[in-house]
PDB file of N, CA and C in Angstrom:
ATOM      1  N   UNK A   1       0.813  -1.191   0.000  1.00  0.00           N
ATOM      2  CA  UNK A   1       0.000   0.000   0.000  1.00  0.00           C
ATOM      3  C   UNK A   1       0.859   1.258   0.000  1.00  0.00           C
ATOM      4  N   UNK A   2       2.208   1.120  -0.257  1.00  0.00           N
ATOM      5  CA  UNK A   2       3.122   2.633  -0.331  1.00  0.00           C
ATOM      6  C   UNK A   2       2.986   3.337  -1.754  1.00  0.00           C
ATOM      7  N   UNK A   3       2.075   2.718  -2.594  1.00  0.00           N
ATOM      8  CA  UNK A   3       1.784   4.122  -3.750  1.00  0.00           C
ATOM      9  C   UNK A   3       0.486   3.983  -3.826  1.00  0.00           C
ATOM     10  N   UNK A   4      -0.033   4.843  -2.563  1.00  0.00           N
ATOM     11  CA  UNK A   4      -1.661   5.257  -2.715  1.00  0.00           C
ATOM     12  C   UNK A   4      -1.493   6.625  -3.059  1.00  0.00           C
ATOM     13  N   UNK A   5      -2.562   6.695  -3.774  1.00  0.00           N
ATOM     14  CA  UNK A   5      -2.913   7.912  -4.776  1.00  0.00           C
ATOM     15  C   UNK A   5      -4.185   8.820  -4.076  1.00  0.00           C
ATOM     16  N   UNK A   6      -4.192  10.020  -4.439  1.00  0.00           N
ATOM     17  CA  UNK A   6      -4.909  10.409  -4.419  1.00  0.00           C
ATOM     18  C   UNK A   6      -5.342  11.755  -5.213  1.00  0.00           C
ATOM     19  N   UNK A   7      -6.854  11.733  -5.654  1.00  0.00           N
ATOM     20  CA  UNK A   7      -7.282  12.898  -6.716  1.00  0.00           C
ATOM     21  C   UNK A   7      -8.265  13.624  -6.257  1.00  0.00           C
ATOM     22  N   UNK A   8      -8.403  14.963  -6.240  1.00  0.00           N
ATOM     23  CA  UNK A   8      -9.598  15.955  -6.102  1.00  0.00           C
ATOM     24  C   UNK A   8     -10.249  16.398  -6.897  1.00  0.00           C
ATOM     25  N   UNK A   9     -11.136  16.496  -7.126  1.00  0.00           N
ATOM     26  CA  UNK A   9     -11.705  17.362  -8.311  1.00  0.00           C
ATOM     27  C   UNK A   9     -12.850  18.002  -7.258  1.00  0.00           C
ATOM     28  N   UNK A  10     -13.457  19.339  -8.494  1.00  0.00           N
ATOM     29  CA  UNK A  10     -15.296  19.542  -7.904  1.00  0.00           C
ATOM     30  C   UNK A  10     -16.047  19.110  -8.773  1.00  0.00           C
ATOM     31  N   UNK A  11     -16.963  18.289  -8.057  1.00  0.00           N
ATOM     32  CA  UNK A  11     -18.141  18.220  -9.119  1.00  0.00           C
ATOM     33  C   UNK A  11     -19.288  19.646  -8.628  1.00  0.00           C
ATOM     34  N   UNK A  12     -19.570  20.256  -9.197  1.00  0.00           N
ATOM     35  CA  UNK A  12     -20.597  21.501  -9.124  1.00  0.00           C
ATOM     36  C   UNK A  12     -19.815  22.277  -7.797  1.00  0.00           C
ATOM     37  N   UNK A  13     -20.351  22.469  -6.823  1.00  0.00           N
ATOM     38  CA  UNK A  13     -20.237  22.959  -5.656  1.00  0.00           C
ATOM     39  C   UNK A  13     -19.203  21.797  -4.603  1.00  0.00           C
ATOM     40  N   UNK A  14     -18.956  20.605  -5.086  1.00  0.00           N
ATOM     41  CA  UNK A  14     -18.699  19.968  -3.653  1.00  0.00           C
ATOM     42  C   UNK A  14     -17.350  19.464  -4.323  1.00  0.00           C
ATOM     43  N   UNK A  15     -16.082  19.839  -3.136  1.00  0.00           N
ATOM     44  CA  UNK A  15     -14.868  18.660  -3.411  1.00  0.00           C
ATOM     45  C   UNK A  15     -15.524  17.398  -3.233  1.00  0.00           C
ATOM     46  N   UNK A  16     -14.573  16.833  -4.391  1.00  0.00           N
ATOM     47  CA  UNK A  16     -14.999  15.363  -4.602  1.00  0.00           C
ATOM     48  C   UNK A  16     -13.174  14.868  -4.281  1.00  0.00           C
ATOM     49  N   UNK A  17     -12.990  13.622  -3.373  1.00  0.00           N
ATOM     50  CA  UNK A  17     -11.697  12.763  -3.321  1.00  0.00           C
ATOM     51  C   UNK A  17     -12.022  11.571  -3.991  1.00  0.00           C
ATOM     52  N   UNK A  18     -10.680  10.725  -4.499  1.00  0.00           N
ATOM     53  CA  UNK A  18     -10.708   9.673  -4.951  1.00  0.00           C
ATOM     54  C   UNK A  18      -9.544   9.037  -4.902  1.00  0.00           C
ATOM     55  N   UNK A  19      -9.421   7.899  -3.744  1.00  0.00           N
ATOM     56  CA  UNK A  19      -8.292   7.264  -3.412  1.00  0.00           C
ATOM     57  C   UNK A  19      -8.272   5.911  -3.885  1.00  0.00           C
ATOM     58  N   UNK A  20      -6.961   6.169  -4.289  1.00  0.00           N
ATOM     59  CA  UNK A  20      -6.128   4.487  -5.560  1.00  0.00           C
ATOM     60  C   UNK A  20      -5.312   4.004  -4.411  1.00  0.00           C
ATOM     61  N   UNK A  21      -5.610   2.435  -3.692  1.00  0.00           N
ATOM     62  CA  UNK A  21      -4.772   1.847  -2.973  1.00  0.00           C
ATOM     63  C   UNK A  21      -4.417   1.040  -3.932  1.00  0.00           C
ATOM     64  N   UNK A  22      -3.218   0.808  -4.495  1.00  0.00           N
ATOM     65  CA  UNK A  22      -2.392  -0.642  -4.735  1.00  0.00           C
ATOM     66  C   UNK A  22      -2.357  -1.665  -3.385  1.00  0.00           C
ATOM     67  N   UNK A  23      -2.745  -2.819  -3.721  1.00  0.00           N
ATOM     68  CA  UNK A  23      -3.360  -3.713  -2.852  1.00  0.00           C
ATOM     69  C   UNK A  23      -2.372  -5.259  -3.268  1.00  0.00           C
ATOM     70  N   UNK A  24      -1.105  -4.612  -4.185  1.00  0.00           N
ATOM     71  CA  UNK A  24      -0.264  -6.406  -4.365  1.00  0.00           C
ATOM     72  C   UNK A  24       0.215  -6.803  -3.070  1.00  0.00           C
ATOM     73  N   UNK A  25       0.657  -6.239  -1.927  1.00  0.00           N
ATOM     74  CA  UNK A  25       1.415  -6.221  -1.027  1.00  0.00           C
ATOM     75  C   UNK A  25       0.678  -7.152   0.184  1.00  0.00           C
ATOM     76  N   UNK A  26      -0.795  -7.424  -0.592  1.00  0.00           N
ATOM     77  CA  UNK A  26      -1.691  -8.531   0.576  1.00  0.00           C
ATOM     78  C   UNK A  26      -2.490  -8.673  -0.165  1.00  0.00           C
ATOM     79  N   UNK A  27      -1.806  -9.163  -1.750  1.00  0.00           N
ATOM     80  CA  UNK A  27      -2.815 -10.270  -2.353  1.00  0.00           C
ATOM     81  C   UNK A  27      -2.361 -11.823  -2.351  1.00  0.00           C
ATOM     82  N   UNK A  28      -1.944 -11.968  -1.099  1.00  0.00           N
ATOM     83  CA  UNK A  28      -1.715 -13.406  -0.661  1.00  0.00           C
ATOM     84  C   UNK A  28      -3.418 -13.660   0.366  1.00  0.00           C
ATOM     85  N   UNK A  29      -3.714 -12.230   0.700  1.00  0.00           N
ATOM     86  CA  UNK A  29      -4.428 -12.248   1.605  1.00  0.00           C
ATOM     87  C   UNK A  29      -5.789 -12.859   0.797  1.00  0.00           C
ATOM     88  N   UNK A  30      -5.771 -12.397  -0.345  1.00  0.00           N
ATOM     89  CA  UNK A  30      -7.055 -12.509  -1.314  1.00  0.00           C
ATOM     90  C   UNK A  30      -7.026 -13.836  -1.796  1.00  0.00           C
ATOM     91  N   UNK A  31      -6.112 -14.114  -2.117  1.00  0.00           N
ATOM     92  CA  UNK A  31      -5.597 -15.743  -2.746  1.00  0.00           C
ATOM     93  C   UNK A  31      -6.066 -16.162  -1.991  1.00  0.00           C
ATOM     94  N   UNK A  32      -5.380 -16.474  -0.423  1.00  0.00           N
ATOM     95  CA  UNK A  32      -5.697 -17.569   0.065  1.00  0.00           C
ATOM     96  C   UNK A  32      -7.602 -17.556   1.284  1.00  0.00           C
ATOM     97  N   UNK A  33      -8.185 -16.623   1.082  1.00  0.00           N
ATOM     98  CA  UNK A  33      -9.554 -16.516   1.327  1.00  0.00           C
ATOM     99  C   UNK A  33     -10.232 -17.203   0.339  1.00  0.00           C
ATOM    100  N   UNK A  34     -11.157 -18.028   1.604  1.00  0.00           N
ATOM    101  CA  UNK A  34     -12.397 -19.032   0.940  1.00  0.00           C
ATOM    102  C   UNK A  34     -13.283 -17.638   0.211  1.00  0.00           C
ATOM    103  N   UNK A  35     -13.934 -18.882  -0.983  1.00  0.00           N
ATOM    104  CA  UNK A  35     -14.911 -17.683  -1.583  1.00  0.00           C
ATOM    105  C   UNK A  35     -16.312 -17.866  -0.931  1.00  0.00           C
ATOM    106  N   UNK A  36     -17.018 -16.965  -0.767  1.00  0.00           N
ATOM    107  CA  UNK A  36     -17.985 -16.277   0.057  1.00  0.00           C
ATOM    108  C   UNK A  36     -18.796 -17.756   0.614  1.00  0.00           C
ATOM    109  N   UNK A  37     -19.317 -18.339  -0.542  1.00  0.00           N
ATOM    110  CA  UNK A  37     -20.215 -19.723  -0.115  1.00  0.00           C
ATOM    111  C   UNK A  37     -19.317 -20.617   0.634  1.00  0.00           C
ATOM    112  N   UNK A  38     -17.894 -20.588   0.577  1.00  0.00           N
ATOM    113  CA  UNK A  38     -17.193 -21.478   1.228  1.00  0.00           C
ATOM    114  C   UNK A  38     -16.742 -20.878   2.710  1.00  0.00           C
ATOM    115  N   UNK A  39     -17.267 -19.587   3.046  1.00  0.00           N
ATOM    116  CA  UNK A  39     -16.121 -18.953   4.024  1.00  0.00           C
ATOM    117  C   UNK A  39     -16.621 -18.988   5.098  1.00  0.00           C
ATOM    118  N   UNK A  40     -18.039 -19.378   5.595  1.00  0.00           N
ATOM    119  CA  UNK A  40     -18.291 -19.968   6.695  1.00  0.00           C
ATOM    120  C   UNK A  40     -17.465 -21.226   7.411  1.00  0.00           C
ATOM    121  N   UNK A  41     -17.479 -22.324   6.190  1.00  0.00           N
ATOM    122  CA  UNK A  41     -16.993 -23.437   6.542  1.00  0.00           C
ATOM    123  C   UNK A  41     -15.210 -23.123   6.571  1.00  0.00           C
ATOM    124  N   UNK A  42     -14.704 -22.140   6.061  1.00  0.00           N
ATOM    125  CA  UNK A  42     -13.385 -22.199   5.402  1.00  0.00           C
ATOM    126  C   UNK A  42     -12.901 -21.319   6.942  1.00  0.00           C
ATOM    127  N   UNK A  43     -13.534 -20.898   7.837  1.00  0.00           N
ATOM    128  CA  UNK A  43     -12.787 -20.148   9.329  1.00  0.00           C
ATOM    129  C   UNK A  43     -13.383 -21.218  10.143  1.00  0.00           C
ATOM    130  N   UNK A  44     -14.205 -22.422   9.984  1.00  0.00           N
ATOM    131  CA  UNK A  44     -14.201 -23.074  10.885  1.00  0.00           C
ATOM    132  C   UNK A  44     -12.981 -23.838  11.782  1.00  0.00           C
ATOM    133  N   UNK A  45     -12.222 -23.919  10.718  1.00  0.00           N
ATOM    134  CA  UNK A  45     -10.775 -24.820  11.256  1.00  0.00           C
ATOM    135  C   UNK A  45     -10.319 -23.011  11.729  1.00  0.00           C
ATOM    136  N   UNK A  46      -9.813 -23.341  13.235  1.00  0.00           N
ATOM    137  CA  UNK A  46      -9.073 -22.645  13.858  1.00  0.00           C
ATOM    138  C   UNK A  46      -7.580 -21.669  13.604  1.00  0.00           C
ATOM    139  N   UNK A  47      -6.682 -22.940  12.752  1.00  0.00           N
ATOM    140  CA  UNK A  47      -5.439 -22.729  12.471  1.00  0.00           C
ATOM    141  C   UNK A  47      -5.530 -21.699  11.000  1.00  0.00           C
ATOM    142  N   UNK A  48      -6.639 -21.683  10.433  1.00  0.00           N
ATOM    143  CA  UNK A  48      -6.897 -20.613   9.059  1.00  0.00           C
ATOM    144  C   UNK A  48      -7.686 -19.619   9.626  1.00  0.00           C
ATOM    145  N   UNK A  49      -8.090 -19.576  10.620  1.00  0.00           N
ATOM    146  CA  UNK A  49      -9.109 -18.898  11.475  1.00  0.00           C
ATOM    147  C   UNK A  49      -7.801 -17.343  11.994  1.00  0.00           C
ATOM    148  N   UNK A  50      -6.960 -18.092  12.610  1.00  0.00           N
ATOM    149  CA  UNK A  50      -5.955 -17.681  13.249  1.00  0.00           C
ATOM    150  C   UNK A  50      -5.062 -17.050  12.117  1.00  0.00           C
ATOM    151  N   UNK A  51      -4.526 -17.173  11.087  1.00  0.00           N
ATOM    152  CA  UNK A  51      -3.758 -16.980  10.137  1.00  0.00           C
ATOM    153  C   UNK A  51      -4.742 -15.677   9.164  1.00  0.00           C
ATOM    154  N   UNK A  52      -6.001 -15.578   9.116  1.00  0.00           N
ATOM    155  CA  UNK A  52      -6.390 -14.943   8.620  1.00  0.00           C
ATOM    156  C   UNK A  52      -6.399 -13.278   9.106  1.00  0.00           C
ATOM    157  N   UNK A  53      -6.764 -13.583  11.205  1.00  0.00           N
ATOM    158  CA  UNK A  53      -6.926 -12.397  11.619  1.00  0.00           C
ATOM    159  C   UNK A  53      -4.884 -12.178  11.709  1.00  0.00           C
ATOM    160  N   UNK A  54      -4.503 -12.830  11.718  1.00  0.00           N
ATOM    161  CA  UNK A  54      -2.984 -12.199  11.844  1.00  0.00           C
ATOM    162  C   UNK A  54      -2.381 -11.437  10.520  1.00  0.00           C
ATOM    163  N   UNK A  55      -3.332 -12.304   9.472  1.00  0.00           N
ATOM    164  CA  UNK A  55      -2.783 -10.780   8.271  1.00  0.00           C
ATOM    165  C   UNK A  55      -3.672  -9.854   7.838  1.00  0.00           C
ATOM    166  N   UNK A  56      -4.823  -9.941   8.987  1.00  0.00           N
ATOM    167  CA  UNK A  56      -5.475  -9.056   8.611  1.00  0.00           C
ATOM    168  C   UNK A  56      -5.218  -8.139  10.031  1.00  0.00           C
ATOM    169  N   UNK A  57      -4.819  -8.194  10.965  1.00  0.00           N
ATOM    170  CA  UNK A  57      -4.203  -7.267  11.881  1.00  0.00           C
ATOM    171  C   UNK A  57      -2.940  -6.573  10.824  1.00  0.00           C
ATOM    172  N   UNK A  58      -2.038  -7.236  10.358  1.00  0.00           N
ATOM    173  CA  UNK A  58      -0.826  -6.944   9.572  1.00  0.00           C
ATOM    174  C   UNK A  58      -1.285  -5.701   8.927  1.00  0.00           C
ATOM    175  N   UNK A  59      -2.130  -6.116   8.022  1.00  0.00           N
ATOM    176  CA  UNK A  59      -2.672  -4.530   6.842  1.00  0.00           C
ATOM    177  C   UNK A  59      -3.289  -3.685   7.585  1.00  0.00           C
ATOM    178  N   UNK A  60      -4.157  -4.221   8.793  1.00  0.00           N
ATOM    179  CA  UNK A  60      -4.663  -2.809   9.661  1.00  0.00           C
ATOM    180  C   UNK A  60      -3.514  -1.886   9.997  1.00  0.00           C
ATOM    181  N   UNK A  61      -2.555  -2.475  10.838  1.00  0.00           N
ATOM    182  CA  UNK A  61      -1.533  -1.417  11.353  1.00  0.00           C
ATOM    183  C   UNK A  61      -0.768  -1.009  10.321  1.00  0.00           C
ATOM    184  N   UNK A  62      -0.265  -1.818   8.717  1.00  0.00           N
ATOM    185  CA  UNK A  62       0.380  -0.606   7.709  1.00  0.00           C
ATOM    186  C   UNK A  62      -0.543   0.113   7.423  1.00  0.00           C
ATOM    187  N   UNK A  63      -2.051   0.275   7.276  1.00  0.00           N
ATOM    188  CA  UNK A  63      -3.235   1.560   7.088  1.00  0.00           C
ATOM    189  C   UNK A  63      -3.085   2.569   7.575  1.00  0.00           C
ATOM    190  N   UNK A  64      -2.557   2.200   9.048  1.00  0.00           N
ATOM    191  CA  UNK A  64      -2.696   3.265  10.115  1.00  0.00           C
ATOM    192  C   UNK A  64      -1.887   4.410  10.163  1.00  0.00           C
ATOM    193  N   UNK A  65      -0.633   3.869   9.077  1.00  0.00           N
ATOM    194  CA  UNK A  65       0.715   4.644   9.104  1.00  0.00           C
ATOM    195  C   UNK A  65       0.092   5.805   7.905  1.00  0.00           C
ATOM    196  N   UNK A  66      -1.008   6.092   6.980  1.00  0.00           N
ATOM    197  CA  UNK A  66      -1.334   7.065   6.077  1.00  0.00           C
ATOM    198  C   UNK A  66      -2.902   7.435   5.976  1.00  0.00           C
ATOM    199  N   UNK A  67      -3.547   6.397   7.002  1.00  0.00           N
ATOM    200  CA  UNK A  67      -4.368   6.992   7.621  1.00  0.00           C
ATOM    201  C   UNK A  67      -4.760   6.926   8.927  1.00  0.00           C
ATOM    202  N   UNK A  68      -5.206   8.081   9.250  1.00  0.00           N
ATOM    203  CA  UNK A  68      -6.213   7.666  10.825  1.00  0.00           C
ATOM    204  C   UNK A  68      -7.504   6.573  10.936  1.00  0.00           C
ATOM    205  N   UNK A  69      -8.288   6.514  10.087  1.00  0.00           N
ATOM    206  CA  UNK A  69      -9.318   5.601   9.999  1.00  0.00           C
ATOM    207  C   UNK A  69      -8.570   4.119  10.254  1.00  0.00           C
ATOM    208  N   UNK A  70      -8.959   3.383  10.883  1.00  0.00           N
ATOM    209  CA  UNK A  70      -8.838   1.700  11.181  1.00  0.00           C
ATOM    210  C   UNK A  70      -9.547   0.955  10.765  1.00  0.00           C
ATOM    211  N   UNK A  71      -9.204  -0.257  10.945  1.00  0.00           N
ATOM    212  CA  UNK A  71     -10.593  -1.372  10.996  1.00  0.00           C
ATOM    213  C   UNK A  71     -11.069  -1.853  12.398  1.00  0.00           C
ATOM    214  N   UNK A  72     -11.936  -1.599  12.511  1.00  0.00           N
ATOM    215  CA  UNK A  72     -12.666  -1.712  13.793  1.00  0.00           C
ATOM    216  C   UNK A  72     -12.516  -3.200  14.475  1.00  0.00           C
ATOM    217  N   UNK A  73     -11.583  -3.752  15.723  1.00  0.00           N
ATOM    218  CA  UNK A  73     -11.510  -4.863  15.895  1.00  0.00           C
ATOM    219  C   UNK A  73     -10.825  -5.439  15.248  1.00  0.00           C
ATOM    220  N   UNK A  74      -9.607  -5.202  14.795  1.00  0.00           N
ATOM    221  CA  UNK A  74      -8.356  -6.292  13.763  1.00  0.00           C
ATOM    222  C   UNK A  74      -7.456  -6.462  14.597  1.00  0.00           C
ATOM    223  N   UNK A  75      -7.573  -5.719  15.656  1.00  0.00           N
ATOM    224  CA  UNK A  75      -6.305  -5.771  16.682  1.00  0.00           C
ATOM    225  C   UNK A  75      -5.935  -7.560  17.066  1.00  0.00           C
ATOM    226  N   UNK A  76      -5.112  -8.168  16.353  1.00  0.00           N
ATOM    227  CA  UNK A  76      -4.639  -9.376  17.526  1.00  0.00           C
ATOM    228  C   UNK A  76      -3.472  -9.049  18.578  1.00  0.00           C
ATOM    229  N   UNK A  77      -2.419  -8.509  18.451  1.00  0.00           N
ATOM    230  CA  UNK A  77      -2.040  -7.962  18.991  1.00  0.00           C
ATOM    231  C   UNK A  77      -1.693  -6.581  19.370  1.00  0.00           C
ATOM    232  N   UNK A  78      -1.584  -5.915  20.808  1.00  0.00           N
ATOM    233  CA  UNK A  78      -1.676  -4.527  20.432  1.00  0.00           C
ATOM    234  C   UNK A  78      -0.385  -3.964  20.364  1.00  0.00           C
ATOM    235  N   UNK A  79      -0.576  -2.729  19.340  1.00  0.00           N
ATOM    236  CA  UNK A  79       0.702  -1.650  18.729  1.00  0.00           C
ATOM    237  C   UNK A  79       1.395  -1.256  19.775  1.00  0.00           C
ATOM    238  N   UNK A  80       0.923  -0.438  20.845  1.00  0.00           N
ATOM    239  CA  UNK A  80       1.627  -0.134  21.657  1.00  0.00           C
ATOM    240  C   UNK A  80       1.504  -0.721  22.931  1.00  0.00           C
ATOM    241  N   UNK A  81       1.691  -1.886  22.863  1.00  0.00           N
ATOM    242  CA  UNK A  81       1.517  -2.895  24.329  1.00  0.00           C
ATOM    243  C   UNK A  81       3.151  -2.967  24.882  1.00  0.00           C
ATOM    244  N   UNK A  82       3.425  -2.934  26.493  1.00  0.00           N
ATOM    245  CA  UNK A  82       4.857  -2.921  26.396  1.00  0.00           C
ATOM    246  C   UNK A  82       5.335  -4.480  26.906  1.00  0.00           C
TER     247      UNK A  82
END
């Protein structure tokens, strides 16, 4: 996610934004996710259960470094825990 983009324009009266994340950097993350009909059954096993929220904690905290917004609850472990 280190060449996110971003564009302004106005449409009439209102700034309009439009942000380009490049997303190769956790398309292991996409690969290896069950597809939707399978993804109930596909977090039942624990050990993919576990592997999923750990790279999905991973991309929360590089987010955090260019934006403030989070994902609500990705925390497995915390950032500043000592």
């Amino acid at each position: 996610m280190e060449k996110t983009l971003r564009w302004k324009y106005k449409a009439k009266d209102t700034n309009m934004y439009m942000d380009m994340l490049v997303l190769d950097e956790c398309r292991y993350l996409y690969d290896w996710m069950p597809s939707l009909d399978m993804f109930y059954s596909g977090m039942m096993d624990i050990e993919r259960q576990f592997s999923f929220r750990f790279i999905l904690d991973a991309v929360a905290k590089h987010r955090m470094v260019y934006n403030n917004e989070f994902f609500y609850g990705t925390a497995s472990v915390s950032k500043f825990e000592t």
